[in-house]
Protein backbone atom coordinates (compact mmCIF):
# COMPACT_ATOMS: atom_id res chain seq x y z
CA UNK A 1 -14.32 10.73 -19.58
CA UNK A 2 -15.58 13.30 -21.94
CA UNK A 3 -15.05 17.07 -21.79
CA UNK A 4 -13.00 17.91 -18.75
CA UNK A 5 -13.40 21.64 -19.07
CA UNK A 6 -16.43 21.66 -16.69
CA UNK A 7 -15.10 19.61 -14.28
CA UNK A 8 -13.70 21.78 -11.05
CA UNK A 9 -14.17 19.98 -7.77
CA UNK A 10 -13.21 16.45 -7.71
CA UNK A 11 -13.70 13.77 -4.75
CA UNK A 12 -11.98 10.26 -5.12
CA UNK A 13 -12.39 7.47 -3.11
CA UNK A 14 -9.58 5.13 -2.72
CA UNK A 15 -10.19 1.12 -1.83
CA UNK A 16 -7.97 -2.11 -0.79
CA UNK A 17 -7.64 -2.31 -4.67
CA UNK A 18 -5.37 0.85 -5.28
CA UNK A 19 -2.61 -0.92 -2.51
CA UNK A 20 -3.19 -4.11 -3.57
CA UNK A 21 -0.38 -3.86 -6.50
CA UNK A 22 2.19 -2.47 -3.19
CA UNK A 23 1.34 -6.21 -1.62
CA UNK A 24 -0.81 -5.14 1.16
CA UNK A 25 -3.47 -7.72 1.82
CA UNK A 26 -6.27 -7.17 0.86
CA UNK A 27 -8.57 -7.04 4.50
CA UNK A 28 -10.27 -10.73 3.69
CA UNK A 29 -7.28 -12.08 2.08
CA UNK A 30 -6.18 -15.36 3.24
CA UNK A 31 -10.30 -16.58 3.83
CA UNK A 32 -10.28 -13.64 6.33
CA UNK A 33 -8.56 -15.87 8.85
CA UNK A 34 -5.63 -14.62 11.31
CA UNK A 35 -4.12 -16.89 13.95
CA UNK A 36 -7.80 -19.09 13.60
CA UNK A 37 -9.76 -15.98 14.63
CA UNK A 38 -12.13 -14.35 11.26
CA UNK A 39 -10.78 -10.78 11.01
CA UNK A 40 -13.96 -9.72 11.66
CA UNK A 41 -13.42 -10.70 15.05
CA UNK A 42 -10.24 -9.31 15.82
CA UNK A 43 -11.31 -5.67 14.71
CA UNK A 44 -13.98 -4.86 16.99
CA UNK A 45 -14.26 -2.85 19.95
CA UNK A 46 -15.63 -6.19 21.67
CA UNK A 47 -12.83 -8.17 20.44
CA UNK A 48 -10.34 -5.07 21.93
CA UNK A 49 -11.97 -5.27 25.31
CA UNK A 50 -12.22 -9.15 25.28
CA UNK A 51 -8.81 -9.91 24.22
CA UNK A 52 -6.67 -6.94 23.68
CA UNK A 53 -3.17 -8.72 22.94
CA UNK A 54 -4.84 -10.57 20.25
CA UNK A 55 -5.58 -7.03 18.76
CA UNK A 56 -2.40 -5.69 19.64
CA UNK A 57 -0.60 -8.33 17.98
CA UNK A 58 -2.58 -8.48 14.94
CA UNK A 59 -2.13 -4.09 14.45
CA UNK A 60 1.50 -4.38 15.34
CA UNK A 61 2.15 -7.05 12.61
CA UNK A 62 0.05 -4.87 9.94
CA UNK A 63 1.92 -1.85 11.50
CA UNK A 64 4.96 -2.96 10.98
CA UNK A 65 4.00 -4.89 7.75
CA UNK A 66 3.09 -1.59 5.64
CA UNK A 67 6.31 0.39 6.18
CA UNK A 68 8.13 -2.20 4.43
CA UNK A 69 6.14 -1.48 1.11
CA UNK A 70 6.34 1.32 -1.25
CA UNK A 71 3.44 3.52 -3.07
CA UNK A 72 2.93 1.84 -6.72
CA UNK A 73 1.77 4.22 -10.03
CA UNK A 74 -1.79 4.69 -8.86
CA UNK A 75 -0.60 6.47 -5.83
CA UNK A 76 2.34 8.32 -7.85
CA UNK A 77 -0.29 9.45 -10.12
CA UNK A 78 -2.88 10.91 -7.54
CA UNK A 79 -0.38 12.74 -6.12
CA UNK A 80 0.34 14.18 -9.73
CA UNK A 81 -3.29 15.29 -9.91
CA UNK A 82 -3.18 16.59 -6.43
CA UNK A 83 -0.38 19.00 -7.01
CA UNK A 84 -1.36 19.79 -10.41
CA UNK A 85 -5.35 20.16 -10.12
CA UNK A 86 -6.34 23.74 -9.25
CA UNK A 87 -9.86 23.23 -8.66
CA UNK A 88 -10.72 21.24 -5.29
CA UNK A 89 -10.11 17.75 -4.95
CA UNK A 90 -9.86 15.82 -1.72
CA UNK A 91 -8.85 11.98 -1.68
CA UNK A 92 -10.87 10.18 0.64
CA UNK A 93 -8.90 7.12 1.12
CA UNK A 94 -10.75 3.84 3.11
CA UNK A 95 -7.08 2.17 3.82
CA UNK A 96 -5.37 2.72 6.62
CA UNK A 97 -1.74 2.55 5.13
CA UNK A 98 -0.06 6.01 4.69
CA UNK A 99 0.92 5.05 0.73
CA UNK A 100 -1.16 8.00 -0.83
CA UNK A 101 0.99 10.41 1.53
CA UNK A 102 4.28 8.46 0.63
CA UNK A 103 3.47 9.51 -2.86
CA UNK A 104 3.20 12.97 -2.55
CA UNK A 105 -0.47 13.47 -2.39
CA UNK A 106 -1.44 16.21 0.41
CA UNK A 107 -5.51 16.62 -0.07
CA UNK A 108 -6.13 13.39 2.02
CA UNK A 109 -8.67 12.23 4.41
CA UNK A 110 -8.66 8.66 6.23
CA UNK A 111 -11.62 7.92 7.11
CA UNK A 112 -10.60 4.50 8.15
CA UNK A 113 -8.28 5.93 10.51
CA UNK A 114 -4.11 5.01 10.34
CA UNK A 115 -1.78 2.39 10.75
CA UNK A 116 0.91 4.55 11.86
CA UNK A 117 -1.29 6.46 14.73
CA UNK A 118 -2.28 5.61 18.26
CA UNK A 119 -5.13 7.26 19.40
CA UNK A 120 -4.90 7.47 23.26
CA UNK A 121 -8.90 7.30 24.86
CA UNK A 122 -7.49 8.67 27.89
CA UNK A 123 -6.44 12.01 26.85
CA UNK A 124 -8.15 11.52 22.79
CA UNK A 125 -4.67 12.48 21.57
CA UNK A 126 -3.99 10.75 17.87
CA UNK A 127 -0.03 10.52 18.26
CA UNK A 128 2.60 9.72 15.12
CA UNK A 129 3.23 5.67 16.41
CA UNK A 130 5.84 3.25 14.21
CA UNK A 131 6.37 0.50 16.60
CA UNK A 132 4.68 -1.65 18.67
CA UNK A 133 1.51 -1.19 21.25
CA UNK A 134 1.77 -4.94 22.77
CA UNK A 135 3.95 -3.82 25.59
CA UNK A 136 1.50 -0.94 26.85
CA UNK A 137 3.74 2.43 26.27
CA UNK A 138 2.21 5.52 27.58
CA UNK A 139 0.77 8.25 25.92
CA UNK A 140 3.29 11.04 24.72
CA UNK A 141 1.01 13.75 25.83
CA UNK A 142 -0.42 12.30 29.19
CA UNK A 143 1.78 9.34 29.78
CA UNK A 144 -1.44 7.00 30.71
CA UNK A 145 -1.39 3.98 29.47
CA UNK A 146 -4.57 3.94 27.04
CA UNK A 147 -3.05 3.69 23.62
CA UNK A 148 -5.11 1.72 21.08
CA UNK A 149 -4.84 1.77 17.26
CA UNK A 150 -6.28 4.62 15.41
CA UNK A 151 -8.19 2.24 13.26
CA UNK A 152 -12.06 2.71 12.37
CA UNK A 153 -13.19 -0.99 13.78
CA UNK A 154 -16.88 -2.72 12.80
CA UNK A 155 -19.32 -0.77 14.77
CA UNK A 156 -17.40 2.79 15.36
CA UNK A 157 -18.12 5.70 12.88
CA UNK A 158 -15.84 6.41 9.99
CA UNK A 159 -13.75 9.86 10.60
CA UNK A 160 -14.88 13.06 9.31
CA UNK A 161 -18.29 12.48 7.54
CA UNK A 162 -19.16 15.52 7.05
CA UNK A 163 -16.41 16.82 5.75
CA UNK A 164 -16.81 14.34 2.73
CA UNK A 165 -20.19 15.30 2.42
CA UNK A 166 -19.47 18.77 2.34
CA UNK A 167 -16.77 17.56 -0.17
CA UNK A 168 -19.45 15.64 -2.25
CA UNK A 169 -22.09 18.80 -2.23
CA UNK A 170 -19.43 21.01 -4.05
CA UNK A 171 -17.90 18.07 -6.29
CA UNK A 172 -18.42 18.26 -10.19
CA UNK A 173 -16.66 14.73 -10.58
CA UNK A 174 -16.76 11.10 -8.31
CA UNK A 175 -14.38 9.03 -9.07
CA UNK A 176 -13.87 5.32 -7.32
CA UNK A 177 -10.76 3.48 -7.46
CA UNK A 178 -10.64 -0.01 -6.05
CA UNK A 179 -13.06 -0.35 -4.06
CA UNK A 180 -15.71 -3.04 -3.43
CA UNK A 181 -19.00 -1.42 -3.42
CA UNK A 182 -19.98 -3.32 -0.59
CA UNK A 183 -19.05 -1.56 2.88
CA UNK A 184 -21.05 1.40 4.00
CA UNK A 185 -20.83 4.57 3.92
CA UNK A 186 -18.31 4.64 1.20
CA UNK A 187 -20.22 2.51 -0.71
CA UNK A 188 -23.29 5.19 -0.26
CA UNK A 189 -21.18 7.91 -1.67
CA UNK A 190 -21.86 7.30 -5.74
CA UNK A 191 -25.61 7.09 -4.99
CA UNK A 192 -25.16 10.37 -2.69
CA UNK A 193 -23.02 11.79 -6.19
CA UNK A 194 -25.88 10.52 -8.61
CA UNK A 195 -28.30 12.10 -6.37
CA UNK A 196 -26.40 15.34 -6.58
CA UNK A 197 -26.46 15.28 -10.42
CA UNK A 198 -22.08 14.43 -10.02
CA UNK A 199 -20.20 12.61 -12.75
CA UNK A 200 -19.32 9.34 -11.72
CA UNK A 201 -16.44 7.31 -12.75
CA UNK A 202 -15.14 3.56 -11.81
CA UNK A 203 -11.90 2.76 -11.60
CA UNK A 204 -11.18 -1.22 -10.99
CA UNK A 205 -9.92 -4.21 -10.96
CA UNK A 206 -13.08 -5.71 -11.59
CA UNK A 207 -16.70 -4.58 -11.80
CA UNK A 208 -18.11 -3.68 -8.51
CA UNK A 209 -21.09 -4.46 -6.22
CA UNK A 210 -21.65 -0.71 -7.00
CA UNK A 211 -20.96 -0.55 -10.84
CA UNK A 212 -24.38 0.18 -11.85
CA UNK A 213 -24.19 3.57 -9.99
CA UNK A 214 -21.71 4.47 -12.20
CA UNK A 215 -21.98 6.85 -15.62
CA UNK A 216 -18.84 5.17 -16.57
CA UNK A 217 -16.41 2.19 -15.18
CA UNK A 218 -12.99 1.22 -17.00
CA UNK A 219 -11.14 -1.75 -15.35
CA UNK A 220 -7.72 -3.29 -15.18
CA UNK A 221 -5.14 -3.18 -12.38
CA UNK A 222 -5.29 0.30 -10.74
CA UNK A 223 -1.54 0.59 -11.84
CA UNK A 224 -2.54 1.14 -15.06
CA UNK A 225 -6.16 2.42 -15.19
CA UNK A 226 -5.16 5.39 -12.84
CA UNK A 227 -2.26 6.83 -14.21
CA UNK A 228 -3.92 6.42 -17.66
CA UNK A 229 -6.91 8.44 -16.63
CA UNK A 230 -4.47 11.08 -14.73
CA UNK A 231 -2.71 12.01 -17.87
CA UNK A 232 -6.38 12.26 -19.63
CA UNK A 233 -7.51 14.32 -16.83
CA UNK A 234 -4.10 16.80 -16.99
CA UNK A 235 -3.72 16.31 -20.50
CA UNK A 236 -7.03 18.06 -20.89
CA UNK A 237 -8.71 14.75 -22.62
């Protein structure tokens, strides 16, 4: 990564690729098929107002699904660099599993939404939520019955833009860890970075549909790649 000493205000994005090693599914595992229906087509606000027990059923099983697993190294070791780096950093995570909190790490922001949140359209109340939605509970703040996952679906607007633009503006260093390249915004952000004369770095499995944005890119499971570039990082490498 070169000479760290410059470096100050750090943004990384987090993909499916830093959870993958916990054994959460990728989203279009499987050929992207759930009960015969494409995923695509069960996380949409059309698919919600069509047929919401399909959704219901298919958030409650991922719900449930992702307490079960555990944060792996590449979480462990952002949350290292969080409570270690005293410069600004802010981990803009696309998953909607809660590992990266699990871990330790505090400077978080899901713009995806979360698995373990119901977001009530009645009152717009995001409320703590482990179990099930299926069976219609009411709200905990306004007891109506309007509780749908706090999940970003295709066609709604990612949480808290501008606060990662903001984020980006003031970053020295971008760093991307398992992500595609392919779904937008997120996937905007490196050009946004190069634009903004940012350091960019790559961390993945594999190289992305975005690699070419990228000063630098080392690959390998994010298990090892991360924690490897951590110690650099707080090693002062």
């Amino acid at each position: 990564m070169g000479d760290m000493t410059e470096i100050r205000n750090i943004v990384i994005l987090t993909g499916a690729g830093i959870s993958a090693e916990s054994g959460i599914d990728t989203f279009r595992s499987a050929g992207g098929l759930w009960e015969q229906h494409r995923v695509e087509d069960v996380a949409t606000p059309e698919a919600f107002a069509r047929d919401p027990d399909l959704v219901y059923r298919f958030y409650d099983m991922r719900r449930a699904s992702i307490q079960e697993k555990l944060p792996n190294p590449a979480h462990f070791a952002l949350a290292e660099l969080d409570a270690a780096w005293r410069g600004n950093l802010l981990i803009v995570t696309q998953n909607v599993d809660d590992l990266h909190t699990r871990a330790g790490a505090r400077r978080v922001l899901h713009m995806h939404g979360e698995h373990l949140k119901a977001w009530c359209t009645s009152c717009d109340v995001r409320s703590h939520w482990r179990g099930p939605l299926i069976d219609r509970p009411p709200c905990p703040i306004c007891q109506s019955r309007s509780l749908r996952p706090d999940v970003v679906w295709f066609g709604e607007m990612p949480y808290r833009m501008g606060e990662i633009y903001g984020a980006l503006r003031e970053a020295d260093l971008f760093v991307s860890i398992g992500t595609s390249g392919a779904v937008y915004p997120a996937a905007g952000f490196v050009q946004n970075a190069r634009e903004l004369g940012i350091r960019t770095l790559e961390l993945n499995l594999e190289e992305s549909q975005g690699s070419r944005w990228f000063h630098e890119s080392r690959l390998g499971p994010a298990s090892e790649v991360v924690p490897a570039w951590v110690a650099e990082v707080l090693g002062g490498g």
